[in-house]
PDB file of N, CA and C in Angstrom:
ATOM      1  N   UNK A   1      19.985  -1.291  -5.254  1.00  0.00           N
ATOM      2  CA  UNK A   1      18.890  -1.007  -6.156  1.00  0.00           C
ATOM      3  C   UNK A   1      17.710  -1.908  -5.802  1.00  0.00           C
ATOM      4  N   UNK A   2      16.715  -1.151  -6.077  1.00  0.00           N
ATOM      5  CA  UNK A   2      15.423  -2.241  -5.823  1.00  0.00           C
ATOM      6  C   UNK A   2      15.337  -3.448  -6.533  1.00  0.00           C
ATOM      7  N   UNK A   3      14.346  -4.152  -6.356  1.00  0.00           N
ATOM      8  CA  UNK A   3      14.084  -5.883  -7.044  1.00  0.00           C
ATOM      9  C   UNK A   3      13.851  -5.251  -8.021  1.00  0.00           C
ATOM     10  N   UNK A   4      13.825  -5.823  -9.245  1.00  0.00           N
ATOM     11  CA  UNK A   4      12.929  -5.624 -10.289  1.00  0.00           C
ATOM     12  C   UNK A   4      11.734  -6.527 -10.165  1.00  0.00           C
ATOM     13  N   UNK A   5      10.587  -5.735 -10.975  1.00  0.00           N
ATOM     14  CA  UNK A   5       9.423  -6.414 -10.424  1.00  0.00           C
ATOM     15  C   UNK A   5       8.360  -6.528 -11.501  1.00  0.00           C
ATOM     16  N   UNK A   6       8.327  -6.818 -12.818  1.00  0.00           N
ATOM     17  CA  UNK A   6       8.038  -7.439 -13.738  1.00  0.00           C
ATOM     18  C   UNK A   6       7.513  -8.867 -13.860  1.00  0.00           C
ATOM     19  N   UNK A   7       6.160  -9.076 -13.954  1.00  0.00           N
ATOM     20  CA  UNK A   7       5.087  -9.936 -13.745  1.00  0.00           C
ATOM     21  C   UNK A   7       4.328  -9.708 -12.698  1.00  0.00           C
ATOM     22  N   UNK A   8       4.918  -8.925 -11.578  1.00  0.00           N
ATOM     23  CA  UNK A   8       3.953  -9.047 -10.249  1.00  0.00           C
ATOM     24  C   UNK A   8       3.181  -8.064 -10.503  1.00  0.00           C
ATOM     25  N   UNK A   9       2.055  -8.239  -9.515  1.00  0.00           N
ATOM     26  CA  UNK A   9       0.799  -7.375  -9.388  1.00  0.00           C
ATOM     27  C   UNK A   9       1.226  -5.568  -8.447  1.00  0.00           C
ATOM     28  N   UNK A  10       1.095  -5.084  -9.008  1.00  0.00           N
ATOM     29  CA  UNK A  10       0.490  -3.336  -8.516  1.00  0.00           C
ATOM     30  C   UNK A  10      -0.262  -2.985  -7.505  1.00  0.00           C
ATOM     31  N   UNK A  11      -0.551  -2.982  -6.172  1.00  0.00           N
ATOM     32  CA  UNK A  11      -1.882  -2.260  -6.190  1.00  0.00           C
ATOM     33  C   UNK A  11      -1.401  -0.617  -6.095  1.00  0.00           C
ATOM     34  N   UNK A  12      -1.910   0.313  -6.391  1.00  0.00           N
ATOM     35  CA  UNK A  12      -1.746   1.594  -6.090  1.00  0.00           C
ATOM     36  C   UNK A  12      -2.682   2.285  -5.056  1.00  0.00           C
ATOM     37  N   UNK A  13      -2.632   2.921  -4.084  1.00  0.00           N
ATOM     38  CA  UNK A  13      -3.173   3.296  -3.516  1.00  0.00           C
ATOM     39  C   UNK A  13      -3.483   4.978  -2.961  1.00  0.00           C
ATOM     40  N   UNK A  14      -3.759   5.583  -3.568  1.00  0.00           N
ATOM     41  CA  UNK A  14      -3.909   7.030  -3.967  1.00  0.00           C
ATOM     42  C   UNK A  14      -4.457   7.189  -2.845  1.00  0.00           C
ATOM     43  N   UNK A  15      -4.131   8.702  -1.376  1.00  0.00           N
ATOM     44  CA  UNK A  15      -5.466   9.006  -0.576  1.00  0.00           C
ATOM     45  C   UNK A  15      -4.976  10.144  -0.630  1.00  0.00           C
ATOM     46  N   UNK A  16      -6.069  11.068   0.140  1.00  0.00           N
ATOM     47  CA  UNK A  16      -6.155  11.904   1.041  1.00  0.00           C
ATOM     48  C   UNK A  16      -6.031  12.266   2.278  1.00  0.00           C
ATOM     49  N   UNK A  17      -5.476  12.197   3.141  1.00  0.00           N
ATOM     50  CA  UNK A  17      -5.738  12.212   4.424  1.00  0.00           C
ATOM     51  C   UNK A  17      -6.172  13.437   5.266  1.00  0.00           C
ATOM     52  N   UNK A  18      -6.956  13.565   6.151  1.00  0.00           N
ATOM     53  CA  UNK A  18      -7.848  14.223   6.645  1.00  0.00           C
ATOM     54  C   UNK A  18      -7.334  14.663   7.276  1.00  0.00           C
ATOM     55  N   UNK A  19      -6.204  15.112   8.108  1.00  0.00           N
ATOM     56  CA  UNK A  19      -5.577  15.430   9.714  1.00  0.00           C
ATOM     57  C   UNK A  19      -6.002  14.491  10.875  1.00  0.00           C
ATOM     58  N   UNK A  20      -6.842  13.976  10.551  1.00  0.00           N
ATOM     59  CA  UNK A  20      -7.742  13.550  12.102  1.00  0.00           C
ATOM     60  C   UNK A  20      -6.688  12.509  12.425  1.00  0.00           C
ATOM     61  N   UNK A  21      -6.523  12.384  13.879  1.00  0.00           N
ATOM     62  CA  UNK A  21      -5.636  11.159  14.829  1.00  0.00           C
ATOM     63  C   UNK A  21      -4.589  11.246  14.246  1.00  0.00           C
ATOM     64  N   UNK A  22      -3.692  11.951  14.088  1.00  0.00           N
ATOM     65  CA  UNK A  22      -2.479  11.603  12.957  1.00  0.00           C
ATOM     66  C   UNK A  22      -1.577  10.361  14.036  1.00  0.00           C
ATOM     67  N   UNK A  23      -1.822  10.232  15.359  1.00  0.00           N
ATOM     68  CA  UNK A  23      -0.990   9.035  15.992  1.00  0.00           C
ATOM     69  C   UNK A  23      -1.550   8.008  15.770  1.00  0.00           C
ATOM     70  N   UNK A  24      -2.894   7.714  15.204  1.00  0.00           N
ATOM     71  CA  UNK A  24      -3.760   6.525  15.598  1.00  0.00           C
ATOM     72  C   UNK A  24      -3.075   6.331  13.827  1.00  0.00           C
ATOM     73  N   UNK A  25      -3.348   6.806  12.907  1.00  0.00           N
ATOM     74  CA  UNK A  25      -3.178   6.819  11.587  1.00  0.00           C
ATOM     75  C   UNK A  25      -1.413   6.116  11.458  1.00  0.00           C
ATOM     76  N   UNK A  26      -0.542   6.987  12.167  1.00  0.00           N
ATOM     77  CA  UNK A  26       0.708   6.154  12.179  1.00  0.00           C
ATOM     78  C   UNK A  26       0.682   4.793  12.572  1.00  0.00           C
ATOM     79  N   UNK A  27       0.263   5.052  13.574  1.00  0.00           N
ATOM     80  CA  UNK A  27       0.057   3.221  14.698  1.00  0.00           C
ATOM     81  C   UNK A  27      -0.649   2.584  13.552  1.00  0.00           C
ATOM     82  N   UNK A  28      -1.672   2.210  12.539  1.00  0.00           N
ATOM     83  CA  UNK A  28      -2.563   2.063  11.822  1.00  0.00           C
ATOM     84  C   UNK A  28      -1.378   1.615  10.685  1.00  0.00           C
ATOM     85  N   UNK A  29      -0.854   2.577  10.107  1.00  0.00           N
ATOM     86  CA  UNK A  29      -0.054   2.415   9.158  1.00  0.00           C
ATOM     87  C   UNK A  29       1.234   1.337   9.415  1.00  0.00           C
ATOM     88  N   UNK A  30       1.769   1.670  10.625  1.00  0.00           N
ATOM     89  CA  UNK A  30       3.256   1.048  10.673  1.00  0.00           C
ATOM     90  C   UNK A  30       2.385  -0.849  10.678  1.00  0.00           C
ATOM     91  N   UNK A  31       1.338  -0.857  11.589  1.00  0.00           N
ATOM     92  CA  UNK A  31       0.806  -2.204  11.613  1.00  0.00           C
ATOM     93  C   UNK A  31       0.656  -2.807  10.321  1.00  0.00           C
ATOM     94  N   UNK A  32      -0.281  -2.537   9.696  1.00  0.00           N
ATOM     95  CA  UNK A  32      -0.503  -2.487   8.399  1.00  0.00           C
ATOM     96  C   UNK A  32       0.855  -2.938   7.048  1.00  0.00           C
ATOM     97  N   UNK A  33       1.695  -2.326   7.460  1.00  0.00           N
ATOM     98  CA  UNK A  33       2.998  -2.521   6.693  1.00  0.00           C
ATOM     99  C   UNK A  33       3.759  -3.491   7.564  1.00  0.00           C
ATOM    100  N   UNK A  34       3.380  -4.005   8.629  1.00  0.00           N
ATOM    101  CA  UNK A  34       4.202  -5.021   9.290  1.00  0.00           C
ATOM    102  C   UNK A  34       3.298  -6.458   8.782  1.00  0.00           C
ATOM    103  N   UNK A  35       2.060  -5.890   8.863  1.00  0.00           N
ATOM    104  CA  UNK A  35       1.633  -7.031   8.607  1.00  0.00           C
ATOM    105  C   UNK A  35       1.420  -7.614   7.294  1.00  0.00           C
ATOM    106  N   UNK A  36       1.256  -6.910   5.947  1.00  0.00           N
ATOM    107  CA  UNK A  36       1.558  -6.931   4.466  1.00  0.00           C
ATOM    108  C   UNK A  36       2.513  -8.167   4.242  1.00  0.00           C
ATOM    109  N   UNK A  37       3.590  -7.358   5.532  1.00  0.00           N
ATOM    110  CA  UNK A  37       5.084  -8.051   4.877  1.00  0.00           C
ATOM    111  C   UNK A  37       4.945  -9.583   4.792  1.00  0.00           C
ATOM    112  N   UNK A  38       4.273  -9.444   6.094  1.00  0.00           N
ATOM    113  CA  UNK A  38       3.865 -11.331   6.830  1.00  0.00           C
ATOM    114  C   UNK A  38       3.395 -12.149   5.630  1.00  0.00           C
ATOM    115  N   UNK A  39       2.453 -11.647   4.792  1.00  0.00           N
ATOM    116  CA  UNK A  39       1.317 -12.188   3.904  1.00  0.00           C
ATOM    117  C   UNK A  39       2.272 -13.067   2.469  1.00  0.00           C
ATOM    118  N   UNK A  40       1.863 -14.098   2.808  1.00  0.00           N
ATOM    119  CA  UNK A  40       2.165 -14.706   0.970  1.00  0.00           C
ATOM    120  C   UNK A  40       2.384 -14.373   0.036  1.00  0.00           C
ATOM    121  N   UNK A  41       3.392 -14.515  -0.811  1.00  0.00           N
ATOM    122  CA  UNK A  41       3.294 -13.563  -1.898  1.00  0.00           C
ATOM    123  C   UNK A  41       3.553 -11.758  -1.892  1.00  0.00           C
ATOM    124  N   UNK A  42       3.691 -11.427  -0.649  1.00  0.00           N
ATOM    125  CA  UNK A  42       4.216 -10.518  -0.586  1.00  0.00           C
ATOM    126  C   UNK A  42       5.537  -9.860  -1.017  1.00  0.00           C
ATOM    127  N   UNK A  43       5.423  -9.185  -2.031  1.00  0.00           N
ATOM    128  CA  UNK A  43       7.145  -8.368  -2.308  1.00  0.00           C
ATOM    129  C   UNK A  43       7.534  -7.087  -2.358  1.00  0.00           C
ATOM    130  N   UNK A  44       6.835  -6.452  -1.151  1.00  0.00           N
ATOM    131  CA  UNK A  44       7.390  -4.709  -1.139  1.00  0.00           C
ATOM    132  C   UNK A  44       6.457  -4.144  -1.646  1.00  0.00           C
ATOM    133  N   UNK A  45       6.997  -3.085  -0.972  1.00  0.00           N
ATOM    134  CA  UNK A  45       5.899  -1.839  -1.033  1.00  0.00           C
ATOM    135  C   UNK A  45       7.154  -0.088  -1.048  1.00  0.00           C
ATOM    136  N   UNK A  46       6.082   0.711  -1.679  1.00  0.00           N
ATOM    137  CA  UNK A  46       6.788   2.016  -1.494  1.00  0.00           C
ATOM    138  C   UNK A  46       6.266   2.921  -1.110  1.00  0.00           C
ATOM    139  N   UNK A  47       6.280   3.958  -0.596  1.00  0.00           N
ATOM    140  CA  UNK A  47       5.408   5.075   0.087  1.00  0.00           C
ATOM    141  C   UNK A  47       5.570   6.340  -0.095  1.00  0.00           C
ATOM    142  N   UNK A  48       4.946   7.793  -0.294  1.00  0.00           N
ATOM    143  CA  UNK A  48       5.167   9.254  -0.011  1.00  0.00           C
ATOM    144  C   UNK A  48       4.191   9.392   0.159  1.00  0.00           C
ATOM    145  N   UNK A  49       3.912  10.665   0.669  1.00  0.00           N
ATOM    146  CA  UNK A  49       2.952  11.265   1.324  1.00  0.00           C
ATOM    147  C   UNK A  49       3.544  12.878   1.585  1.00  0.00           C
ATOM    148  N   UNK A  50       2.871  13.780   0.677  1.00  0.00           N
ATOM    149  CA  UNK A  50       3.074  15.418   1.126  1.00  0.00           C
ATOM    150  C   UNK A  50       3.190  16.324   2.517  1.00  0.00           C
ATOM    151  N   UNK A  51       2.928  17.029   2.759  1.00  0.00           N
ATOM    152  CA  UNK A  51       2.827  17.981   3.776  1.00  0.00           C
ATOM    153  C   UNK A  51       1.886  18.182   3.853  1.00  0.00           C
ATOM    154  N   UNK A  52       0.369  18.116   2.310  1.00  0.00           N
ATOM    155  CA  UNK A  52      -0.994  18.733   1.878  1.00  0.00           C
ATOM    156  C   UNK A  52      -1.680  17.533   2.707  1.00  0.00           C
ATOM    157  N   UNK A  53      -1.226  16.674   2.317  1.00  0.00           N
ATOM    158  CA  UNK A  53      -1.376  14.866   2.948  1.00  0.00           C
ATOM    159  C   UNK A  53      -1.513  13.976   1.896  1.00  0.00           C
ATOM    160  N   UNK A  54      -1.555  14.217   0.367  1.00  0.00           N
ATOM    161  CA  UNK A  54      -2.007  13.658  -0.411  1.00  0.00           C
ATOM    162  C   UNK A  54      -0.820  12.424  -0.721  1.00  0.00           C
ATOM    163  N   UNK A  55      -1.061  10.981  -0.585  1.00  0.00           N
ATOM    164  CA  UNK A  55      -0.252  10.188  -0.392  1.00  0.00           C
ATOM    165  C   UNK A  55      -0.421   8.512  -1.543  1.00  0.00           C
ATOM    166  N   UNK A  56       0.695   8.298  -1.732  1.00  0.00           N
ATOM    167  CA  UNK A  56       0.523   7.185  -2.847  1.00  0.00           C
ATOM    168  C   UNK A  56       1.620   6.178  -1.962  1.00  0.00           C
ATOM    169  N   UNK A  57       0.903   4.950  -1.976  1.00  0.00           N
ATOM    170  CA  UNK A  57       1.572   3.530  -1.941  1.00  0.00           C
ATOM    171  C   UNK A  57       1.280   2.931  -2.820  1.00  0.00           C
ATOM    172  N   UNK A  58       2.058   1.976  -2.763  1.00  0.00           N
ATOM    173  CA  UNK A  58       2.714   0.955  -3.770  1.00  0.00           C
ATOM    174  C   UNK A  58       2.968  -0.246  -3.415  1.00  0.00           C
ATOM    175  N   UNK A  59       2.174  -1.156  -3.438  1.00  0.00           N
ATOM    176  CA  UNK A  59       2.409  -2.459  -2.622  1.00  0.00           C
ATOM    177  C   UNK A  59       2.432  -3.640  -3.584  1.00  0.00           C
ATOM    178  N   UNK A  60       3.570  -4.422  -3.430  1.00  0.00           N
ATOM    179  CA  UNK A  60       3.681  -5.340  -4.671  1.00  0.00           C
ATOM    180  C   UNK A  60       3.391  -7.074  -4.204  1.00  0.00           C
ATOM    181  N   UNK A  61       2.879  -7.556  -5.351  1.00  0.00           N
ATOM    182  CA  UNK A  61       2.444  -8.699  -4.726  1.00  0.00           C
ATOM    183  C   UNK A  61       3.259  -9.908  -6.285  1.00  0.00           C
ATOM    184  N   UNK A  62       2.992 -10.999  -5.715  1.00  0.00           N
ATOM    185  CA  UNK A  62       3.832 -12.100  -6.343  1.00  0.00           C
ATOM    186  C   UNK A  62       2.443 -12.394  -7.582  1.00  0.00           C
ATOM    187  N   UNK A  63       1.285 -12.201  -6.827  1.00  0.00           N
ATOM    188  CA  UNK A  63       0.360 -12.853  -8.190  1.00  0.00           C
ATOM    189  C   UNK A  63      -1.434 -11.949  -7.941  1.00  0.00           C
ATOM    190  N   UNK A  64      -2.145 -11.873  -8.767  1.00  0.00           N
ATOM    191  CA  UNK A  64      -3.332 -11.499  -8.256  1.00  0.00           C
ATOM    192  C   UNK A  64      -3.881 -12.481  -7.033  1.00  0.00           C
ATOM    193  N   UNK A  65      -3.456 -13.614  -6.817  1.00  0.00           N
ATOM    194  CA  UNK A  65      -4.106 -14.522  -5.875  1.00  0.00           C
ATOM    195  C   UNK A  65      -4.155 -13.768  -4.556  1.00  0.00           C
ATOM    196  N   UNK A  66      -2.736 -13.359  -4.674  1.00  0.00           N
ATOM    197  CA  UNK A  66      -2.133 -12.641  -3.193  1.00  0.00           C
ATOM    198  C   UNK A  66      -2.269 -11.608  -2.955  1.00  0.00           C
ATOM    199  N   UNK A  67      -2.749 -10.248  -4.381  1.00  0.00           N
ATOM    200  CA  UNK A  67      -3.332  -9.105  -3.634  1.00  0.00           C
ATOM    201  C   UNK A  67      -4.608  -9.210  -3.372  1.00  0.00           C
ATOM    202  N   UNK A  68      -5.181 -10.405  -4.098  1.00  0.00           N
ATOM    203  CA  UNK A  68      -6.664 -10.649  -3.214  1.00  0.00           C
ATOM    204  C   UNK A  68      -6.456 -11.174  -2.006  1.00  0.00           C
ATOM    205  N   UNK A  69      -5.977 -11.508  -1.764  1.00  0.00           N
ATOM    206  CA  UNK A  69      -5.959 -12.254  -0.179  1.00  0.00           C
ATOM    207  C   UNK A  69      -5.642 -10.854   0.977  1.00  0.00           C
ATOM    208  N   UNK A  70      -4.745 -10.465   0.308  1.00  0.00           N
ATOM    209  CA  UNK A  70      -4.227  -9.177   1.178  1.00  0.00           C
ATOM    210  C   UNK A  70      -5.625  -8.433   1.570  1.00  0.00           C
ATOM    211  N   UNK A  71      -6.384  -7.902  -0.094  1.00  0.00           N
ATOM    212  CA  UNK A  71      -7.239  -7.022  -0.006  1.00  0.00           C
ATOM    213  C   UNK A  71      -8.449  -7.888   0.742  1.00  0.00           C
ATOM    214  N   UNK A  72      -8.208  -8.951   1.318  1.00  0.00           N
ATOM    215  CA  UNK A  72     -10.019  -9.854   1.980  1.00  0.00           C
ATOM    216  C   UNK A  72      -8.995  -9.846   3.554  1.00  0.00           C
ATOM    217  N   UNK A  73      -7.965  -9.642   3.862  1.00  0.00           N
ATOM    218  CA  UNK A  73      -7.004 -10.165   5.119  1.00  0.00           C
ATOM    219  C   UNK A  73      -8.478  -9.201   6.067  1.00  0.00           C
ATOM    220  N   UNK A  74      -9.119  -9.961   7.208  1.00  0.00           N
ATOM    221  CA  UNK A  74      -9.981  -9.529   8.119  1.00  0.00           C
ATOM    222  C   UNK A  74      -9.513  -8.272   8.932  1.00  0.00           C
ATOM    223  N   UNK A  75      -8.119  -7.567   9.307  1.00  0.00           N
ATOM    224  CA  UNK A  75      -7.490  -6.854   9.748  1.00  0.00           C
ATOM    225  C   UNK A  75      -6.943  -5.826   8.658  1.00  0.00           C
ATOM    226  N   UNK A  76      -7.294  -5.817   7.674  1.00  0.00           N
ATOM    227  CA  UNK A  76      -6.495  -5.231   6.529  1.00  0.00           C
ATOM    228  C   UNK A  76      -8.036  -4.484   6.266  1.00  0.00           C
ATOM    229  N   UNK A  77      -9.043  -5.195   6.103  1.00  0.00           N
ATOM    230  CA  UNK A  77     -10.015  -4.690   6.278  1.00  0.00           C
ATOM    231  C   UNK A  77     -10.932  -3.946   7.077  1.00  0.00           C
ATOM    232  N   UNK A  78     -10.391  -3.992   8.634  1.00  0.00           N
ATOM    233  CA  UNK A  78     -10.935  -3.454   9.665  1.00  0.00           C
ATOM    234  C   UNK A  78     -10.199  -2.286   9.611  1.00  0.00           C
ATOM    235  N   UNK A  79      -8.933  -1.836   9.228  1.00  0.00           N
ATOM    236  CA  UNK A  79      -8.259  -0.838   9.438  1.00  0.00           C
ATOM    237  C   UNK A  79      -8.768   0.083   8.257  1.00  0.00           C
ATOM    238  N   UNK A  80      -9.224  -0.498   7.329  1.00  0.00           N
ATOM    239  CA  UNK A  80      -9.821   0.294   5.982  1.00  0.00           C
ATOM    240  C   UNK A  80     -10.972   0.783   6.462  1.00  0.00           C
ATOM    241  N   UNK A  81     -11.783   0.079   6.989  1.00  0.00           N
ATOM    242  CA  UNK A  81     -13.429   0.340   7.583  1.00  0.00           C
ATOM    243  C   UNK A  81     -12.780   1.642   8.726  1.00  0.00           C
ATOM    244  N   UNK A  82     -11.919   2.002   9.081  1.00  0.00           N
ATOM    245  CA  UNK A  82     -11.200   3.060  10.179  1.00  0.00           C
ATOM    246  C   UNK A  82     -10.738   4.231   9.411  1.00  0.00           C
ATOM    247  N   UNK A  83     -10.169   3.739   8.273  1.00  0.00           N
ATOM    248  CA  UNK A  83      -9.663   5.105   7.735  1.00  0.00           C
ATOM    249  C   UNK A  83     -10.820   5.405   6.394  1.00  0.00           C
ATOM    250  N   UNK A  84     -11.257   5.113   6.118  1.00  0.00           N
ATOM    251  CA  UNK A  84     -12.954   5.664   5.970  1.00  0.00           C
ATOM    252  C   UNK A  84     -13.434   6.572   6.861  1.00  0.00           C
ATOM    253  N   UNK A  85     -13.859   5.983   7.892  1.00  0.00           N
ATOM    254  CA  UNK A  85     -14.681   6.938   8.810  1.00  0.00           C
ATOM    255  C   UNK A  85     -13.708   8.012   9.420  1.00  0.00           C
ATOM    256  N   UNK A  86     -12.388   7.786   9.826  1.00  0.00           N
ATOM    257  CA  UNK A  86     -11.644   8.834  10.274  1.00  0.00           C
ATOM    258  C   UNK A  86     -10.499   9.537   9.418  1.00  0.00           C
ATOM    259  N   UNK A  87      -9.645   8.779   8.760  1.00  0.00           N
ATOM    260  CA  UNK A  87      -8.318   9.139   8.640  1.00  0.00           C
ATOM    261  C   UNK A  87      -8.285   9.732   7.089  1.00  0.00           C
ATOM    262  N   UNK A  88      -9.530   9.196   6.126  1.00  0.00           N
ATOM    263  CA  UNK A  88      -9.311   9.252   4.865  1.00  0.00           C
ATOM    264  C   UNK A  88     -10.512  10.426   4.104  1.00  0.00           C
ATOM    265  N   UNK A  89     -10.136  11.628   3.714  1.00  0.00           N
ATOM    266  CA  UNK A  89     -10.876  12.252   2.831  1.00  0.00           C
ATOM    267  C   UNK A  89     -11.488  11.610   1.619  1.00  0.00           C
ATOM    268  N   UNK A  90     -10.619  10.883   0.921  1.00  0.00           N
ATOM    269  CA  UNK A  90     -10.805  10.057  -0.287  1.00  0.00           C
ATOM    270  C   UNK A  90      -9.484   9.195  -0.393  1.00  0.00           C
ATOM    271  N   UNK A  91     -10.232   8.053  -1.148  1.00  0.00           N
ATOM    272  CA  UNK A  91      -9.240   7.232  -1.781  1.00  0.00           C
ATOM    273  C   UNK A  91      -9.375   6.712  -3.064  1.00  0.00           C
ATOM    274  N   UNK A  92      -8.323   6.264  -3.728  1.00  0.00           N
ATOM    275  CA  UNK A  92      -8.620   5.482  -4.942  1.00  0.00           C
ATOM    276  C   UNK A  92      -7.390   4.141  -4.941  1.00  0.00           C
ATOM    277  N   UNK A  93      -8.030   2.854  -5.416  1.00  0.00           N
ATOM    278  CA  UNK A  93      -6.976   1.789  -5.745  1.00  0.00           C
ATOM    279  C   UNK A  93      -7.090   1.293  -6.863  1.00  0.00           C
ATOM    280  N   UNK A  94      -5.716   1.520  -7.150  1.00  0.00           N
ATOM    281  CA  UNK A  94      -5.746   0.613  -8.848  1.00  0.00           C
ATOM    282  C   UNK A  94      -5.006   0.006  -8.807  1.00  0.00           C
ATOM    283  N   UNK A  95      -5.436  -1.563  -9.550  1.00  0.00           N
ATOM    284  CA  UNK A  95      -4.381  -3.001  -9.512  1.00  0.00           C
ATOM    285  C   UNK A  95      -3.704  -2.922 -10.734  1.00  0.00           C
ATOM    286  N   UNK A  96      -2.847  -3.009 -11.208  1.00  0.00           N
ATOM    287  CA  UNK A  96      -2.041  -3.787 -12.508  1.00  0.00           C
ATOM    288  C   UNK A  96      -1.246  -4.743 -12.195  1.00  0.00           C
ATOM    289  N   UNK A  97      -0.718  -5.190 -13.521  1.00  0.00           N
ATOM    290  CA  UNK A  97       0.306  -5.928 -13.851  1.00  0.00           C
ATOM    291  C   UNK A  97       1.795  -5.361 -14.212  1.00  0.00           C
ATOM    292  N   UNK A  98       2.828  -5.566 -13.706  1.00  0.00           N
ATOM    293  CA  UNK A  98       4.100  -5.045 -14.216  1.00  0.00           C
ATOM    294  C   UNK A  98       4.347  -5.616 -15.034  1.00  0.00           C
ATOM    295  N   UNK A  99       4.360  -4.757 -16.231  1.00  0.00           N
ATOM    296  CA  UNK A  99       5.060  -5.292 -17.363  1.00  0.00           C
ATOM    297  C   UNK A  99       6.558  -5.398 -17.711  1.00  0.00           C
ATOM    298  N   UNK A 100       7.022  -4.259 -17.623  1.00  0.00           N
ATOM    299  CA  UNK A 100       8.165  -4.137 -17.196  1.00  0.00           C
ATOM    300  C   UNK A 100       8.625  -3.264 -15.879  1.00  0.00           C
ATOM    301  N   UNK A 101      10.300  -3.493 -16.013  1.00  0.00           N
ATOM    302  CA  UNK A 101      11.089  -3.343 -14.657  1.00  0.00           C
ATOM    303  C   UNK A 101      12.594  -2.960 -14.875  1.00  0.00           C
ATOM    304  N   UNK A 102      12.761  -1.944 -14.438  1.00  0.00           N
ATOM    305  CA  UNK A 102      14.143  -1.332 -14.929  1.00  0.00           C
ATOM    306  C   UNK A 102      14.725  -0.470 -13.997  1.00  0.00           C
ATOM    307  N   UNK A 103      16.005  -0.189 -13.128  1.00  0.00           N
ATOM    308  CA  UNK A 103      16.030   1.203 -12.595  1.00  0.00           C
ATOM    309  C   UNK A 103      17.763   1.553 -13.000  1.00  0.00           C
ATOM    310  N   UNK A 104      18.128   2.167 -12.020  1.00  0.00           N
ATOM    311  CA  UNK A 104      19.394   2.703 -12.337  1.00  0.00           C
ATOM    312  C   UNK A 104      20.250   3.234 -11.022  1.00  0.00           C
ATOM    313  N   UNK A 105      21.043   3.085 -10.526  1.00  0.00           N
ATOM    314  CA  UNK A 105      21.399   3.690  -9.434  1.00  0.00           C
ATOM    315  C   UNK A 105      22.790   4.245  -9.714  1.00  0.00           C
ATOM    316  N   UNK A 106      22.982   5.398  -9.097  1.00  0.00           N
ATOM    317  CA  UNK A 106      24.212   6.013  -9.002  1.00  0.00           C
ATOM    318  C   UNK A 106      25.477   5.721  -7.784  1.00  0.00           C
ATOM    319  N   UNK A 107      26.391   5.430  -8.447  1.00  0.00           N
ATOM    320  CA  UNK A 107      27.567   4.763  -7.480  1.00  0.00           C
ATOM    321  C   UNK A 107      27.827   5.827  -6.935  1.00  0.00           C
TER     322      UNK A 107
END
């Protein structure tokens, strides 16, 4: 079962994706999630993404300190300034707080 994750920070990350480069967009992505992991305060992330392309992550952080740091990381940012101009129809990010944390798994 996953961590539970109650107190940490949210970011959500809602897009669109455009078709364009879909290899450059993978390469882009897998980096991106390698490098998250690296970052302070880092505690997981979750991912889907349709067939339409419309796609939500979930990236969890230990405190707001650390999804700011993530969201200023100079490479975290260059890849955003990329999927703007190419990869992204639209996006939206929203931060919270976990309040609570609960799941359930089947044996």
């Amino acid at each position: 079962m996953e961590e539970l994750r109650a107190g940490q920070i949210a970011v959500l990350f809602v897009s669109q994706r455009t078709g364009d480069d879909p290899d450059g967009y993978a390469e882009a992505a897998a980096a991106m999630a390698a490098l998250a992991a690296q970052q302070p305060g880092y505690a997981g992330i979750e991912a889907v993404r349709d067939a339409g392309g419309l796609g939500i992550t979930i990236s969890y952080w230990r405190d707001e300190a650390a999804a700011l740091a993530w969201r200023d990381h100079p490479e975290h940012a260059r890849i955003r300034d990329l999927g703007r101009a190419r990869w992204y129809a639209w996006y939206r990010t929203e931060v919270t707080r976990v309040e609570r944390s609960y799941g359930w798994t089947r044996r």
